[in-house]
N, C-alpha and C. Protein backbone atom coordinates (compact mmCIF):
# COMPACT_ATOMS: atom_id res chain seq x y z
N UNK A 1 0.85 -1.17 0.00
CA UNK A 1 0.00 0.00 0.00
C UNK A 1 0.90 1.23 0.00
N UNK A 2 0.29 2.08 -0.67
CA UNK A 2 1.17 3.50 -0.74
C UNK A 2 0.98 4.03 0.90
N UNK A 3 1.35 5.94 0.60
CA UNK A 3 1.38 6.30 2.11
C UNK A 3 0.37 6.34 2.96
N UNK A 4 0.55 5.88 3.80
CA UNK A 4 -0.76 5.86 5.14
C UNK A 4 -0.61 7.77 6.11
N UNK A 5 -1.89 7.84 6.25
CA UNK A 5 -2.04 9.26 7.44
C UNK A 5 -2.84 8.89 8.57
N UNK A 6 -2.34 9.10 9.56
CA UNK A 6 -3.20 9.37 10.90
C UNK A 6 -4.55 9.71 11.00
N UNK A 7 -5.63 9.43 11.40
CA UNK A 7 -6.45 10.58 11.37
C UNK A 7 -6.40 12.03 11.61
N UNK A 8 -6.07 11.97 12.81
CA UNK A 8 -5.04 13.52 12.86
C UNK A 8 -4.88 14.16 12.04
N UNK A 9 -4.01 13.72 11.25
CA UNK A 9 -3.03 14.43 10.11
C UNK A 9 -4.48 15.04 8.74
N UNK A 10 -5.45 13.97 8.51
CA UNK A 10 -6.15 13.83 7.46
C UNK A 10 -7.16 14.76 8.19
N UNK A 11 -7.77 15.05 9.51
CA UNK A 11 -8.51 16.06 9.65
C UNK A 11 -7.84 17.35 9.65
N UNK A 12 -6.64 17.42 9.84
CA UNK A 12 -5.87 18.60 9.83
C UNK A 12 -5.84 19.48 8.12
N UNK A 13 -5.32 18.30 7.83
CA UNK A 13 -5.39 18.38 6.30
C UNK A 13 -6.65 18.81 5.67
N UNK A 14 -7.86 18.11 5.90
CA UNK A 14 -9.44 18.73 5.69
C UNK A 14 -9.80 19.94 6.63
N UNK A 15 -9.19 20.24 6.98
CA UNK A 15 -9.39 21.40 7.88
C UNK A 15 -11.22 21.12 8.92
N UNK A 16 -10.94 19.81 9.51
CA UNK A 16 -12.19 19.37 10.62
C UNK A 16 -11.65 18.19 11.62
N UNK A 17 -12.54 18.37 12.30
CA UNK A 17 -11.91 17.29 13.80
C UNK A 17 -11.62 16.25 13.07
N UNK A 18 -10.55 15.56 14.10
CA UNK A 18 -10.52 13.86 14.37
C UNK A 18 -11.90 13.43 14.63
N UNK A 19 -12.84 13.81 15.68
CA UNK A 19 -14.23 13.39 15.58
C UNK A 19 -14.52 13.37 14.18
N UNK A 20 -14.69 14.28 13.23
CA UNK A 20 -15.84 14.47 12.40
C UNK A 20 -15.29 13.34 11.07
N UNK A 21 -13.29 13.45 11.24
CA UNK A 21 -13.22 11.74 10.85
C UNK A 21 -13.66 10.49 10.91
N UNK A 22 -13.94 10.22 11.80
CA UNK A 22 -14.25 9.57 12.71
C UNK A 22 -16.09 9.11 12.03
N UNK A 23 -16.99 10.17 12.34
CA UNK A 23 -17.98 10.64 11.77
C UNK A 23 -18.55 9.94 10.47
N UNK A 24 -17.82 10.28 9.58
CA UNK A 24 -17.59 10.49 7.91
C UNK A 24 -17.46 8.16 8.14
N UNK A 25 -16.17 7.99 8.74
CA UNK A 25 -16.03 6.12 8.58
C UNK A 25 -17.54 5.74 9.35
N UNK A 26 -18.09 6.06 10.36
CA UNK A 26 -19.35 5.40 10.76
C UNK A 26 -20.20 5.70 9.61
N UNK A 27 -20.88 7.18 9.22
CA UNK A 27 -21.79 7.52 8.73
C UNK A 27 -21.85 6.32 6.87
N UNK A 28 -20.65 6.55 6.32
CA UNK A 28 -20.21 6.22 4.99
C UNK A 28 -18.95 5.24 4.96
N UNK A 29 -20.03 4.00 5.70
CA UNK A 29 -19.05 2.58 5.88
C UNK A 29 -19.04 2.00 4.40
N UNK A 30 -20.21 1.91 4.03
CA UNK A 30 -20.45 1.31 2.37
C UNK A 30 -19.63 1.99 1.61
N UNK A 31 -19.14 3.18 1.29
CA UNK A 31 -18.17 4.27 0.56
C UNK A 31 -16.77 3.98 0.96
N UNK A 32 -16.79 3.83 2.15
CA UNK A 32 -15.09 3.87 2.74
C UNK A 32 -14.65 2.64 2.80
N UNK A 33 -14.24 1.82 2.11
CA UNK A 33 -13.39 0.37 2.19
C UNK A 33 -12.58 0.15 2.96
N UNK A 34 -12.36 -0.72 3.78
CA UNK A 34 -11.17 -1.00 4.52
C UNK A 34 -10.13 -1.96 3.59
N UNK A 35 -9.03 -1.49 3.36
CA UNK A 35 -8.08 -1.96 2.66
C UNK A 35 -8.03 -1.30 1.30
N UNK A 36 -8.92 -0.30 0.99
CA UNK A 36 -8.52 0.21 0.09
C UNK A 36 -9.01 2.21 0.38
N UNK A 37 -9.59 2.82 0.96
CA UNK A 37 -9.56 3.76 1.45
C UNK A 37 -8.92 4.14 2.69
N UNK A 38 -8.64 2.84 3.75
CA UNK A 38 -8.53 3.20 5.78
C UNK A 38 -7.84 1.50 5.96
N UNK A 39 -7.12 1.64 6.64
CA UNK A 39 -6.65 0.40 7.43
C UNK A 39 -6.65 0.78 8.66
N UNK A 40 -6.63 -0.42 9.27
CA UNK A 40 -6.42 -0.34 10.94
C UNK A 40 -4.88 -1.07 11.28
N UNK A 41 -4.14 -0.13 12.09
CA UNK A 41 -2.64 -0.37 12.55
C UNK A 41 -2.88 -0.64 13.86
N UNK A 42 -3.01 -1.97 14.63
CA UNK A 42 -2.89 -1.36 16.22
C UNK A 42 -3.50 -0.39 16.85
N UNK A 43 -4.95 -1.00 16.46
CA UNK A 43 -5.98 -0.15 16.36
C UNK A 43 -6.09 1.46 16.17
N UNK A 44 -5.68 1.83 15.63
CA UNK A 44 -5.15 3.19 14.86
C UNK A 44 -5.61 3.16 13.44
N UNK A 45 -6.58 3.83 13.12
CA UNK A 45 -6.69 3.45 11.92
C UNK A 45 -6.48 4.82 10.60
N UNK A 46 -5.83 4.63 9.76
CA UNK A 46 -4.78 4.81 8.95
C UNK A 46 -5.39 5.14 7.41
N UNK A 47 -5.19 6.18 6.87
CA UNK A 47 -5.61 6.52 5.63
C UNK A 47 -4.70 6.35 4.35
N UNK A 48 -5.43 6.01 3.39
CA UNK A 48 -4.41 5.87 2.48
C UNK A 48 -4.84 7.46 1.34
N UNK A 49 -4.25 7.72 0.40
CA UNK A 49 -4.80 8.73 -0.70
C UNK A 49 -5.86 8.43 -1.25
N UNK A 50 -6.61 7.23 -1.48
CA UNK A 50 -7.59 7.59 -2.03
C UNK A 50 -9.12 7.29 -0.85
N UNK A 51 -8.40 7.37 0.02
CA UNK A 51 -9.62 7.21 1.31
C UNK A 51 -9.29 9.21 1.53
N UNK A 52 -8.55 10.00 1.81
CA UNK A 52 -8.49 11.28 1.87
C UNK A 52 -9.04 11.63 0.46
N UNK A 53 -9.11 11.28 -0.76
CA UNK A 53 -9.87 11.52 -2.07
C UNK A 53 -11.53 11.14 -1.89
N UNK A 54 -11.66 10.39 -1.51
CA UNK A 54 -13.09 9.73 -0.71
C UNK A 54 -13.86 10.63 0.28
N UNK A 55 -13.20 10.92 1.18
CA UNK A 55 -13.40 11.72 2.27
C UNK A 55 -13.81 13.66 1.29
N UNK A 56 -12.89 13.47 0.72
CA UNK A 56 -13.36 15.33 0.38
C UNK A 56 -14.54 15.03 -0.96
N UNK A 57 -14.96 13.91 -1.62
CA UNK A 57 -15.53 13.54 -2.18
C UNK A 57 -16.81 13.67 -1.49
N UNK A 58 -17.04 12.81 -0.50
CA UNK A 58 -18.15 12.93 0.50
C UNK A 58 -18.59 14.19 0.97
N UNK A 59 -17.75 15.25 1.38
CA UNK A 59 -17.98 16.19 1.84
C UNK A 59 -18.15 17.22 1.26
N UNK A 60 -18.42 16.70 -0.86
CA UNK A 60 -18.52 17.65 -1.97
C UNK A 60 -17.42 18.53 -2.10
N UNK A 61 -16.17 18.01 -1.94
CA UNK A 61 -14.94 18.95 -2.05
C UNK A 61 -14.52 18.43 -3.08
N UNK A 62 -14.93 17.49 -4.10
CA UNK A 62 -14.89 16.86 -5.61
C UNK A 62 -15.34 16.46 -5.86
N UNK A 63 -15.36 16.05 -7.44
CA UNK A 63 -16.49 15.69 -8.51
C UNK A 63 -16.54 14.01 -7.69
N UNK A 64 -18.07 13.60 -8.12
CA UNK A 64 -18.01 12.25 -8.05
C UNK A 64 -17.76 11.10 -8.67
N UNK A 65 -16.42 11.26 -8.21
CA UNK A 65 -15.77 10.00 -9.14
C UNK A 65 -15.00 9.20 -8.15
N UNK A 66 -14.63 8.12 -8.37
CA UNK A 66 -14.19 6.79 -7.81
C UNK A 66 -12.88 7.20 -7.04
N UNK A 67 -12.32 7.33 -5.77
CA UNK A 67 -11.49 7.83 -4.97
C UNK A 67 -10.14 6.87 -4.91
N UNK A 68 -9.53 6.47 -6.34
CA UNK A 68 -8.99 4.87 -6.16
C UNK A 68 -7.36 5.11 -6.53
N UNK A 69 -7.26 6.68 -6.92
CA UNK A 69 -5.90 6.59 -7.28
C UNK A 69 -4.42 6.28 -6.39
N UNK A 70 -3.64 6.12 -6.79
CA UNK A 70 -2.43 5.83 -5.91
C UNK A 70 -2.90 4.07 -5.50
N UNK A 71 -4.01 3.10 -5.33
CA UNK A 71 -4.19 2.16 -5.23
C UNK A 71 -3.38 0.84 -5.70
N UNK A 72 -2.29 0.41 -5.25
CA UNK A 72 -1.97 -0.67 -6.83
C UNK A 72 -2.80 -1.89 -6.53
N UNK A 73 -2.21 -2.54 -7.65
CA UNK A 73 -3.26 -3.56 -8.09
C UNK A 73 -3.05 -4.92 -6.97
N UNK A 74 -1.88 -5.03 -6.17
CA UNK A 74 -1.51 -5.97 -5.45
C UNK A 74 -2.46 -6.06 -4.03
N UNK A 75 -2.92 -4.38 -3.72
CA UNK A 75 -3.97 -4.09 -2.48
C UNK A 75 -5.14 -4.85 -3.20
N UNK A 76 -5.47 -4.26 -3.96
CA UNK A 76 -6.67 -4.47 -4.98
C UNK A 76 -6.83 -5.99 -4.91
N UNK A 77 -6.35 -6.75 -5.25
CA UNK A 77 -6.26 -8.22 -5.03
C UNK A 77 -6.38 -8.51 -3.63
N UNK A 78 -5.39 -8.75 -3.02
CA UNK A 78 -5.61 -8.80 -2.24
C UNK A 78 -7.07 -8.30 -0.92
N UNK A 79 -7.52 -7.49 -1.17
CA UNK A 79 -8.44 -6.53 -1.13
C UNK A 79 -9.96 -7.82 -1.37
N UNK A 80 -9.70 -7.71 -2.46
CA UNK A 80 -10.86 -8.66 -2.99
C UNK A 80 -10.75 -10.04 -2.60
N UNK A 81 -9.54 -10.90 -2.21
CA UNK A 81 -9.35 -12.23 -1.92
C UNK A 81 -9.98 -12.41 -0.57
N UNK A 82 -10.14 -11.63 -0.18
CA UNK A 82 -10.33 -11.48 1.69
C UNK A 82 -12.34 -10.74 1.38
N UNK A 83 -12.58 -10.78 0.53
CA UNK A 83 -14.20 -10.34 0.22
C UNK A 83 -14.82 -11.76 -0.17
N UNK A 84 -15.96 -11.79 -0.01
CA UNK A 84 -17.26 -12.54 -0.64
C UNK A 84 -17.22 -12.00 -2.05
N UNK A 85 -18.11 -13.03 -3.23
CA UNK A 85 -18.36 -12.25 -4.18
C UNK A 85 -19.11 -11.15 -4.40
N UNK A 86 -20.10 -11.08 -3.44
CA UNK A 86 -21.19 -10.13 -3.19
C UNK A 86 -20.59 -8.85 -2.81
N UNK A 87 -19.22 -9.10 -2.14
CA UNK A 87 -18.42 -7.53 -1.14
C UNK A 87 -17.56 -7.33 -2.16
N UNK A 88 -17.16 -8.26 -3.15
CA UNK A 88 -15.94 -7.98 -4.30
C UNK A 88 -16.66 -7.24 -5.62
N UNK A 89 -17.90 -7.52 -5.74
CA UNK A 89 -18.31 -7.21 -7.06
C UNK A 89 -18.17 -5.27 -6.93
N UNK A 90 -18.83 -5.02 -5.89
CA UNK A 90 -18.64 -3.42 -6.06
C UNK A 90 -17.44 -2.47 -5.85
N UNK A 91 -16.41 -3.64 -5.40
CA UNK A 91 -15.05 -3.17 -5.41
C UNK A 91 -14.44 -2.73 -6.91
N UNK A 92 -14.90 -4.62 -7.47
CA UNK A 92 -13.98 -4.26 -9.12
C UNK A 92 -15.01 -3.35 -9.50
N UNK A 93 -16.38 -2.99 -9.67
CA UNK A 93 -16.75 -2.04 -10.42
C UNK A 93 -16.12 -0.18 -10.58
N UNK A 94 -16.10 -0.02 -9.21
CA UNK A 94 -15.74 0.79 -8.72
C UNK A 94 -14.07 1.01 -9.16
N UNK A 95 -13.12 -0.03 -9.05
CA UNK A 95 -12.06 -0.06 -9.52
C UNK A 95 -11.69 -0.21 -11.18
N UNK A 96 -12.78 -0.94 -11.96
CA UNK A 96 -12.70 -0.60 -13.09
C UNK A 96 -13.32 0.85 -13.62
N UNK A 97 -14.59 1.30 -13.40
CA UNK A 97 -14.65 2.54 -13.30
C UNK A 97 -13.61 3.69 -13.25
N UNK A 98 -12.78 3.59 -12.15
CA UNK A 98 -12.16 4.45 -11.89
C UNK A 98 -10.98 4.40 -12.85
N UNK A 99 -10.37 3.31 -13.78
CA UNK A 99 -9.55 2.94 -14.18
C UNK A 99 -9.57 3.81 -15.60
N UNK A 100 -11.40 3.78 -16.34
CA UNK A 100 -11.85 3.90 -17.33
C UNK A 100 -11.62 5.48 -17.30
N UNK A 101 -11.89 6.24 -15.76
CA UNK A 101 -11.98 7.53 -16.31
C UNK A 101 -10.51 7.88 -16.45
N UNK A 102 -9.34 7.32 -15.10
CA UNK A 102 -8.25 7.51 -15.87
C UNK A 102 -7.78 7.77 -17.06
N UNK A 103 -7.88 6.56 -17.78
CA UNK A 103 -7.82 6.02 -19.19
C UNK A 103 -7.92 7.23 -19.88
N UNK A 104 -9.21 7.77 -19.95
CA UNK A 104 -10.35 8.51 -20.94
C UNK A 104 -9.58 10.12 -20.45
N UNK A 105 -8.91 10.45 -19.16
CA UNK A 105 -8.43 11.49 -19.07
C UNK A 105 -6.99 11.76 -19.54
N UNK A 106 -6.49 10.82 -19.41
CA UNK A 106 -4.87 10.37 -19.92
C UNK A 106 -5.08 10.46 -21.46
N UNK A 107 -5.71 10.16 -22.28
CA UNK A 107 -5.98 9.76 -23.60
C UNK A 107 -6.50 11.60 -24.06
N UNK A 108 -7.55 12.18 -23.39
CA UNK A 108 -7.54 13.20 -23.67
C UNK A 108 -6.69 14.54 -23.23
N UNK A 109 -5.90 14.44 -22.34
CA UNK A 109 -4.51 15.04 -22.39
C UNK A 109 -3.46 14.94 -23.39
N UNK A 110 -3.18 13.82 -23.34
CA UNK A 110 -1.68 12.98 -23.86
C UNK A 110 -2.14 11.90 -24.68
N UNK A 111 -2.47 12.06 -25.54
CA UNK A 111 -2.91 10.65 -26.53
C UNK A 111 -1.65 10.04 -27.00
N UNK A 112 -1.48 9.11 -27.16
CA UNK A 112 -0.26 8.37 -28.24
C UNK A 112 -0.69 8.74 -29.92
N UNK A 113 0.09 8.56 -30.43
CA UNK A 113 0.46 8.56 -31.98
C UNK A 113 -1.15 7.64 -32.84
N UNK A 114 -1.14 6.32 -31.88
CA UNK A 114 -2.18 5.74 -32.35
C UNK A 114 -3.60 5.81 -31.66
N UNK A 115 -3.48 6.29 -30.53
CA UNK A 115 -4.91 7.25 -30.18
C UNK A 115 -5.60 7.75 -30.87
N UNK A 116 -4.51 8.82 -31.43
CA UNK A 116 -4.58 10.06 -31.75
C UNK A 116 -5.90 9.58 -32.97
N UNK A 117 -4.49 8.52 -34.34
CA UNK A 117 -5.37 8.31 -34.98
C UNK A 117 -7.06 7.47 -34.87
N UNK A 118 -7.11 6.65 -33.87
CA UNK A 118 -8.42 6.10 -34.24
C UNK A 118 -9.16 6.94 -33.22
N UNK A 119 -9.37 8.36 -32.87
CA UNK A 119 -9.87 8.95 -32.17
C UNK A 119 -10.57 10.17 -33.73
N UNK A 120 -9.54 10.45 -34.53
CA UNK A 120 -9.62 10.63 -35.88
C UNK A 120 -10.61 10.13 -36.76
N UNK A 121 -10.59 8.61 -36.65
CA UNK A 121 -11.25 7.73 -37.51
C UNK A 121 -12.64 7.66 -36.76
N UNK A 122 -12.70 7.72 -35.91
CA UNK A 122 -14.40 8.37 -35.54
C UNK A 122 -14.83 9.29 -35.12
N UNK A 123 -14.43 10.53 -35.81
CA UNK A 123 -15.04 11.46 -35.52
C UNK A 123 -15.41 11.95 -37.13
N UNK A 124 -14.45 11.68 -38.33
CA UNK A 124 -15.09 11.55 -39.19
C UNK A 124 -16.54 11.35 -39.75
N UNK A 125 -16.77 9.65 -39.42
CA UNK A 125 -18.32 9.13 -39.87
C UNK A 125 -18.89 9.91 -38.65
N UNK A 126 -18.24 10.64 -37.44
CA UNK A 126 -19.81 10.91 -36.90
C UNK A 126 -20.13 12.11 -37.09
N UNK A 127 -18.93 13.06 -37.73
CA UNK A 127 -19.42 14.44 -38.45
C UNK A 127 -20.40 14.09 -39.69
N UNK A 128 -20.00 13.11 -40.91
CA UNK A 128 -20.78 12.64 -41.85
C UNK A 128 -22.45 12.28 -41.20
N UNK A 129 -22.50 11.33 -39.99
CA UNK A 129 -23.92 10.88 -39.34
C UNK A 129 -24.49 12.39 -38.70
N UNK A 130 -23.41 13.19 -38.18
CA UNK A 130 -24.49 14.26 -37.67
C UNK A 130 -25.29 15.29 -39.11
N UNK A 131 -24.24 15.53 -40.13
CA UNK A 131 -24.57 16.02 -41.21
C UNK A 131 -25.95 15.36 -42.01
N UNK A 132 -26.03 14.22 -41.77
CA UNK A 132 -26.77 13.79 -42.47
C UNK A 132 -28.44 13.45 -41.65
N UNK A 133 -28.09 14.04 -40.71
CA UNK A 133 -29.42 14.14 -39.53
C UNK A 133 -30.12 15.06 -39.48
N UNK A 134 -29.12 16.55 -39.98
CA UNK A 134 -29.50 17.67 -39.96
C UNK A 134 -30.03 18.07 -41.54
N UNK A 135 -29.86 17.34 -42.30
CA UNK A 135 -30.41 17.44 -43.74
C UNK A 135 -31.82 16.45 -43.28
N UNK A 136 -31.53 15.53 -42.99
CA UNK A 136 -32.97 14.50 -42.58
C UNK A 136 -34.38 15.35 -42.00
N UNK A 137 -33.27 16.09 -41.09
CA UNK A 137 -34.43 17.14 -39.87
C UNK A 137 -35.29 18.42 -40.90
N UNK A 138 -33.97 18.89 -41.90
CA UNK A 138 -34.24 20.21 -42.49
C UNK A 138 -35.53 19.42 -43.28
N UNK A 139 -35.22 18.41 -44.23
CA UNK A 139 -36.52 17.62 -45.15
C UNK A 139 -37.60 17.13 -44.61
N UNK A 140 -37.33 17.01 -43.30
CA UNK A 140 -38.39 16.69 -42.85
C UNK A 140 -39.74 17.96 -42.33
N UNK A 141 -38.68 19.09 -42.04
CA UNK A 141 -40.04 20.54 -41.84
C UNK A 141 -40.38 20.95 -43.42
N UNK A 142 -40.40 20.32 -44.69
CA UNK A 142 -40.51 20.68 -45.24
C UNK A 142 -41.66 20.32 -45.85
N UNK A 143 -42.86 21.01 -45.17
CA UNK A 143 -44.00 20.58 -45.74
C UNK A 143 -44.90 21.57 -46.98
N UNK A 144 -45.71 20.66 -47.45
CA UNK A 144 -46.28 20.82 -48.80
C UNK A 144 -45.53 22.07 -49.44
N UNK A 145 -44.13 21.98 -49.65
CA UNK A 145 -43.49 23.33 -50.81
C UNK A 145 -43.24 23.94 -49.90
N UNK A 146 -42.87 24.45 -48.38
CA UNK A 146 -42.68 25.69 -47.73
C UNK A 146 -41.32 24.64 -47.49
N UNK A 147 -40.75 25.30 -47.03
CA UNK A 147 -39.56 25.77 -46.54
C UNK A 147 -38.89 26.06 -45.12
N UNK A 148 -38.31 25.39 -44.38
CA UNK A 148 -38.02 25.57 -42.98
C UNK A 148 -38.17 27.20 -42.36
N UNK A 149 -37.35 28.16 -43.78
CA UNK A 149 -37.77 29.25 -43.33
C UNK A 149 -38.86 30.03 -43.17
N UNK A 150 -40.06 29.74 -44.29
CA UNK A 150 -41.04 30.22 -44.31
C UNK A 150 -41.76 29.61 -42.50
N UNK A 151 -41.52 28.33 -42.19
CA UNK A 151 -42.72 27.63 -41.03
C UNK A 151 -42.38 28.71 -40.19
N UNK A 152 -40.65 28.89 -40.00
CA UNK A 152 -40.04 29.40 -38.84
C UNK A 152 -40.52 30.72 -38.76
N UNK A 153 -41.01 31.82 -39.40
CA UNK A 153 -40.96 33.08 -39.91
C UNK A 153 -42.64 32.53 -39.76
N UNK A 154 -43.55 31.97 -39.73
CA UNK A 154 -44.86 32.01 -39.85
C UNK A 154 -45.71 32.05 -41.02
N UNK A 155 -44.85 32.38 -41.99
CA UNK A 155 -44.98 32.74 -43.64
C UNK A 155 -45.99 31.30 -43.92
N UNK A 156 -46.73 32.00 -44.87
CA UNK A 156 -47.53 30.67 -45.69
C UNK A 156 -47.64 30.65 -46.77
């Protein structure tokens, strides 16, 4: 697992009590994973980055998206080996999810060479499909001989 924080440290950091830490793991047990948002050290229990990504998530201090970064895949396993299928399924969703928006943000920053192109290759046919929707739409107000502009204008 990457770096762990105190509670302490992580309410300090959110600028609110150790209570209202505290708070946030009772209130939003289903949200907060153990082993992949909070561990417990000797009964101390211990934040990782994407449990402090979770936490300001909850508290609308970011968009809602999957709190999973800095996670590797070895927690993640592990993580899930120690779940039921029923407690694992919303893990990988959640972890593939989060993977996808990565992906989709990395790709629209920094594309590779071959991104680039098949990102190219469909946007083509869907300029051609939108073009050809908007000719569909225009023929279609075009009743008995008038003209989109005449309907629009009231003209008869």
């Amino acid at each position: 697992m990457n770096q762990v924080y105190q509670t302490a440290q992580v309410a300090k950091l959110l600028g609110v009590s150790d209570s209202t830490i505290r708070g946030y793991k009772l209130k939003h047990q289903d949200a907060l994973v153990e082993g992949v948002h909070w561990c417990c050290d000797n009964g101390a229990n211990l934040w990782t980055d994407a449990g402090i990504a979770k936490l300001r998530e909850l508290r609308g201090d970011a968009p809602q998206t999957p709190a999973l970064e800095g996670v590797d895949t070895e927690t993640l396993v592990h993580l899930a080996m120690q779940r039921t299928a029923g407690e694992a399924l919303p893990i990988a969703a959640q972890v593939y999810q989060a993977a996808l928006v990565q992906n989709i943000q990395r790709i629209l920053s920094n594309p590779t060479d071959s991104e680039r192109a098949a990102i190219q290759q469909c946007i083509n046919p869907a300029i051609s499909a939108l073009l050809e929707t908007v000719v569909r739409l225009r023929d279609s107000f075009s009743l008995a001989g008038q003209d989109f502009a005449q309907i629009r204008s009231g003209e008869d």
